[in-house]
Protein backbone atom coordinates (compact mmCIF):
# COMPACT_ATOMS: atom_id res chain seq x y z
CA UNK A 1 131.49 -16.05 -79.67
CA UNK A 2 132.44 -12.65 -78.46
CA UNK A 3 133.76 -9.29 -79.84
CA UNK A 4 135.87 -8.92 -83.24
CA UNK A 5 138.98 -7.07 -81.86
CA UNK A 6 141.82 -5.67 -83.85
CA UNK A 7 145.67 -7.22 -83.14
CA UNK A 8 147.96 -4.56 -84.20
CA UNK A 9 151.75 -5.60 -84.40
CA UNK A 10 153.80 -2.30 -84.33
CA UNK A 11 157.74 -1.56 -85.02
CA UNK A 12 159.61 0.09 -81.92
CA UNK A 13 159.57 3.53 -84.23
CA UNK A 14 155.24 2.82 -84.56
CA UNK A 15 154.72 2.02 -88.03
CA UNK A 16 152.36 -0.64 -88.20
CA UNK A 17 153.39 -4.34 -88.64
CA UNK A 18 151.34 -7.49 -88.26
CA UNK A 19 148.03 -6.71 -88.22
CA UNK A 20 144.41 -8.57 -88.46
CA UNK A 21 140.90 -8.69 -86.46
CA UNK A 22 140.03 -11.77 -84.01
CA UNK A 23 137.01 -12.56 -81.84
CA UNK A 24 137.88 -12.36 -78.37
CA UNK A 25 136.54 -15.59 -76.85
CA UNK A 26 137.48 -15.47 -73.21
CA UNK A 27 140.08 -14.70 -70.62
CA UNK A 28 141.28 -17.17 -68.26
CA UNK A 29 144.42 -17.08 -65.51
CA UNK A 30 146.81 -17.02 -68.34
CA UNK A 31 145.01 -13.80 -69.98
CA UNK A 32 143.10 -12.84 -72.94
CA UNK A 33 142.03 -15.56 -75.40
CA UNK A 34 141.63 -14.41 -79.09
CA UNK A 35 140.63 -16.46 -82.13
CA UNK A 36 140.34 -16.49 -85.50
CA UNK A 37 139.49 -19.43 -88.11
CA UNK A 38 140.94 -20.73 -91.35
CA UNK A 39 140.64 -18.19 -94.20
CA UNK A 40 141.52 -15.45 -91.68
CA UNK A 41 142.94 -12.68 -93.21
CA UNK A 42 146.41 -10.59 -91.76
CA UNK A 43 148.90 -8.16 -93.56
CA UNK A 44 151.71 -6.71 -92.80
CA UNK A 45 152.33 -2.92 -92.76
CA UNK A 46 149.39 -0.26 -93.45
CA UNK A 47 149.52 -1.17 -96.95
CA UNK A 48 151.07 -5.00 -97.56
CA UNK A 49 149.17 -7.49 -99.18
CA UNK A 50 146.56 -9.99 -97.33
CA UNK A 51 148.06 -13.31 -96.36
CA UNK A 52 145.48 -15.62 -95.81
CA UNK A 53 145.80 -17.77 -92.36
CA UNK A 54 145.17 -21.63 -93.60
CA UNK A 55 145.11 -23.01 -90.23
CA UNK A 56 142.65 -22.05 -86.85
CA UNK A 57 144.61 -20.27 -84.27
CA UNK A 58 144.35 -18.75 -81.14
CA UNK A 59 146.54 -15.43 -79.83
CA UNK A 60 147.40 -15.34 -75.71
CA UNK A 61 147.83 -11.74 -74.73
CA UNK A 62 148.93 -12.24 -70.87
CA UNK A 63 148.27 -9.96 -68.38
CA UNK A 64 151.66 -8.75 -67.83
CA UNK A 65 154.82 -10.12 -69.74
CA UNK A 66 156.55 -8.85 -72.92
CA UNK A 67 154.89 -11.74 -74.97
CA UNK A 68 152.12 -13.10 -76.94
CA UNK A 69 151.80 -16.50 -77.88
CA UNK A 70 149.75 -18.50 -80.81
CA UNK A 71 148.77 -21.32 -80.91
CA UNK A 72 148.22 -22.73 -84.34
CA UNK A 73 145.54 -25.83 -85.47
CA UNK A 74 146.78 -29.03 -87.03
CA UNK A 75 148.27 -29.04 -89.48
CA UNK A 76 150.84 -26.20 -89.03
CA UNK A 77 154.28 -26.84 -88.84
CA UNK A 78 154.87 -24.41 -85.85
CA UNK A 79 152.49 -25.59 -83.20
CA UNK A 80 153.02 -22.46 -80.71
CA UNK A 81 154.49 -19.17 -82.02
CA UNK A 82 155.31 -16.28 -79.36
CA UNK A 83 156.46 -12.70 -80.27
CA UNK A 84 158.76 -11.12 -77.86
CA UNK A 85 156.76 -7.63 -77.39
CA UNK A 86 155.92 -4.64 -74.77
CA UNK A 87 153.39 -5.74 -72.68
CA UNK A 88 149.71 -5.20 -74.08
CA UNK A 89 147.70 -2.29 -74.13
CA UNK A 90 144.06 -2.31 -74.34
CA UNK A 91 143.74 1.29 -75.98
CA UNK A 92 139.67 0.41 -76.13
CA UNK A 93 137.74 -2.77 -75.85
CA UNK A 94 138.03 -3.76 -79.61
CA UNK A 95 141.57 -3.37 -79.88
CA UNK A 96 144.92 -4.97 -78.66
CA UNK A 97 148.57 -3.76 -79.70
CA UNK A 98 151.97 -3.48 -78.56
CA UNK A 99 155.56 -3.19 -80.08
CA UNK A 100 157.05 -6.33 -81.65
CA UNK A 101 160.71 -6.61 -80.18
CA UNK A 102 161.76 -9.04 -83.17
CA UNK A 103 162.54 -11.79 -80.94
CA UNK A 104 160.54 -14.84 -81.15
CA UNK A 105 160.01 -18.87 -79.91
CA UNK A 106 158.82 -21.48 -81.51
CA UNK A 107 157.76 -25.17 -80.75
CA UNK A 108 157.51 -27.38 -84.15
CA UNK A 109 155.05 -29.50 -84.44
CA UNK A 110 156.82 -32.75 -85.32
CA UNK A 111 159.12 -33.39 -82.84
CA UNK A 112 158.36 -30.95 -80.03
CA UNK A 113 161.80 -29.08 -80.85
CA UNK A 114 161.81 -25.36 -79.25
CA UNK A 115 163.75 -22.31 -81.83
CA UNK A 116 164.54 -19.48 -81.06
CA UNK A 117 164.31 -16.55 -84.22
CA UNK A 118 165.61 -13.45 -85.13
CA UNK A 119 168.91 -12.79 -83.15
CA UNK A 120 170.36 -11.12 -85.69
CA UNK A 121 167.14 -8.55 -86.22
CA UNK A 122 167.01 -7.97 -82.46
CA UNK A 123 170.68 -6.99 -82.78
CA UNK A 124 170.33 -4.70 -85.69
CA UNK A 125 166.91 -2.99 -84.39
CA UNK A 126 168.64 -2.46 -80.99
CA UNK A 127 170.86 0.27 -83.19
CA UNK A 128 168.51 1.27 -86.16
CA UNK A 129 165.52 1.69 -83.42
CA UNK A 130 167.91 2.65 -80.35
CA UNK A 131 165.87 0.41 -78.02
CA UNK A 132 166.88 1.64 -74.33
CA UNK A 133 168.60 -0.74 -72.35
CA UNK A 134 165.49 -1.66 -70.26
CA UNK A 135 163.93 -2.58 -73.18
CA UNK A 136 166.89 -4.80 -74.38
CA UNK A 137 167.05 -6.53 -70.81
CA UNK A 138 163.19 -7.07 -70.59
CA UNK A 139 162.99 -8.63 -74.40
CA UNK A 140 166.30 -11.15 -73.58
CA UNK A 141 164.59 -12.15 -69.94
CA UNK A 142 161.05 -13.23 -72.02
CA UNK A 143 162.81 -15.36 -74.39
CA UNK A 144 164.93 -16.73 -72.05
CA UNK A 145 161.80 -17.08 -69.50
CA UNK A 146 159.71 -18.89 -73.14
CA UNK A 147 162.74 -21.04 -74.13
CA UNK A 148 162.30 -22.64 -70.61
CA UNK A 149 158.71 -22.81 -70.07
CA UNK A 150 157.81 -23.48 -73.85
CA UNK A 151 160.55 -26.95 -73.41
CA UNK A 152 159.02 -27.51 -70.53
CA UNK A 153 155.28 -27.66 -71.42
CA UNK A 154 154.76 -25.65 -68.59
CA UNK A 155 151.68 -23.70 -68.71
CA UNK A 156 150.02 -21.88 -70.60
CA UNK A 157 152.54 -23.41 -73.25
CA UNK A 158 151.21 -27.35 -72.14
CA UNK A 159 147.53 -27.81 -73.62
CA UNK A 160 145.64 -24.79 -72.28
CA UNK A 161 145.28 -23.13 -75.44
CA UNK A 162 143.00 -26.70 -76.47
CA UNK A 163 139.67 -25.34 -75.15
CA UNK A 164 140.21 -22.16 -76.92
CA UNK A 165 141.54 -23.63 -79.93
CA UNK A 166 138.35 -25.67 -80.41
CA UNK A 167 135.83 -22.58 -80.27
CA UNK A 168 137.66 -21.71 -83.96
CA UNK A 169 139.00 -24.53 -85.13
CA UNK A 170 136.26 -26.74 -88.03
CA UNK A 171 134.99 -29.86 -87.10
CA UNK A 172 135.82 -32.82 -88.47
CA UNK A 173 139.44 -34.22 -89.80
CA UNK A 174 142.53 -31.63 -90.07
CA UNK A 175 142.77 -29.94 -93.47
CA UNK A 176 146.32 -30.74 -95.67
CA UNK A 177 147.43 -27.13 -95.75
CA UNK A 178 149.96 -25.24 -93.62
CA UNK A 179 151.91 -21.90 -92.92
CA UNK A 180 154.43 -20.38 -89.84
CA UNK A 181 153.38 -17.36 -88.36
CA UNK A 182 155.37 -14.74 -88.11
């Protein structure tokens, strides 16, 4: 497998939020590919404590588009997971962040139902952050552009994560354990 790179999560005002190291494993048309096994280890904020990842999953960081998306391994109730966010920036090779816009979309597992989450954060942060109006415009297009394309299985959001998935996910039957990312 490749590189470990570092996936930094920040707040609109730059203190840190989500945070934990992948391996990159590839880039395709869709964009950068990282992934990360069960037992993987993220925290939130410089100082919160680690949450352990149960499940394999895989981060999409397109090439342009205020998103990410993961894709989690059986057997975790949210199958795909995007973060409405600035686009990327690559500040070196071994590491990826950008500013979490609170917005997010989520396809469960189960029954192939599409959420969206946080409305009410979005609205707050808007004030407490005093996100510009660009910003507010460009976060409300992406989830409106994922709501569609995530319902619709369209890609990257209809089975191209698979070939990544399997470069982290163990072989064999799915484990029993399970946890949302957020």
């Amino acid at each position: 497998m490749g590189d470990a790179v570092r996936v930094a999560y920040t707040k609109f005002d730059g203190s840190l939020h989500y945070h934990q190291t992948m391996t990159r494993l590839g880039a395709d048309e869709h964009g950068s590919w990282l992934g990360a096994p069960p037992g993987t280890i993220m925290r939130k904020g410089a100082d919160g404590p680690p949450i352990t990842i149960p499940q394999p999953h895989v981060l999409l960081v397109p090439g342009s588009g205020w998103w990410t998306a993961v894709f989690n391994g059986e057997p975790a109730r949210l199958e795909i997971y995007c973060d409405i966010t600035t686009p990327a920036t690559w500040p070196d090779p071994h590491t990826v962040t950008m500013i979490d816009l609170d917005l997010d979309v989520g396809r469960i597992r189960a029954d192939g139902r599409v959420e969206r989450y946080d409305d009410d954060e979005f609205a707050e942060h808007q004030i407490r952050y005093g996100y510009p109006a660009e910003v507010v415009a460009q976060a409300s297009a992406a989830a409106d552009w994922l709501m569609a394309a995530v319902s619709a299985a369209a890609e990257p959001f209809g089975g191209a994560h698979r070939r990544w998935l399997a470069r982290v996910a163990p072989a064999g039957p799915p484990g029993a354990t399970a946890a949302r990312h957020s």
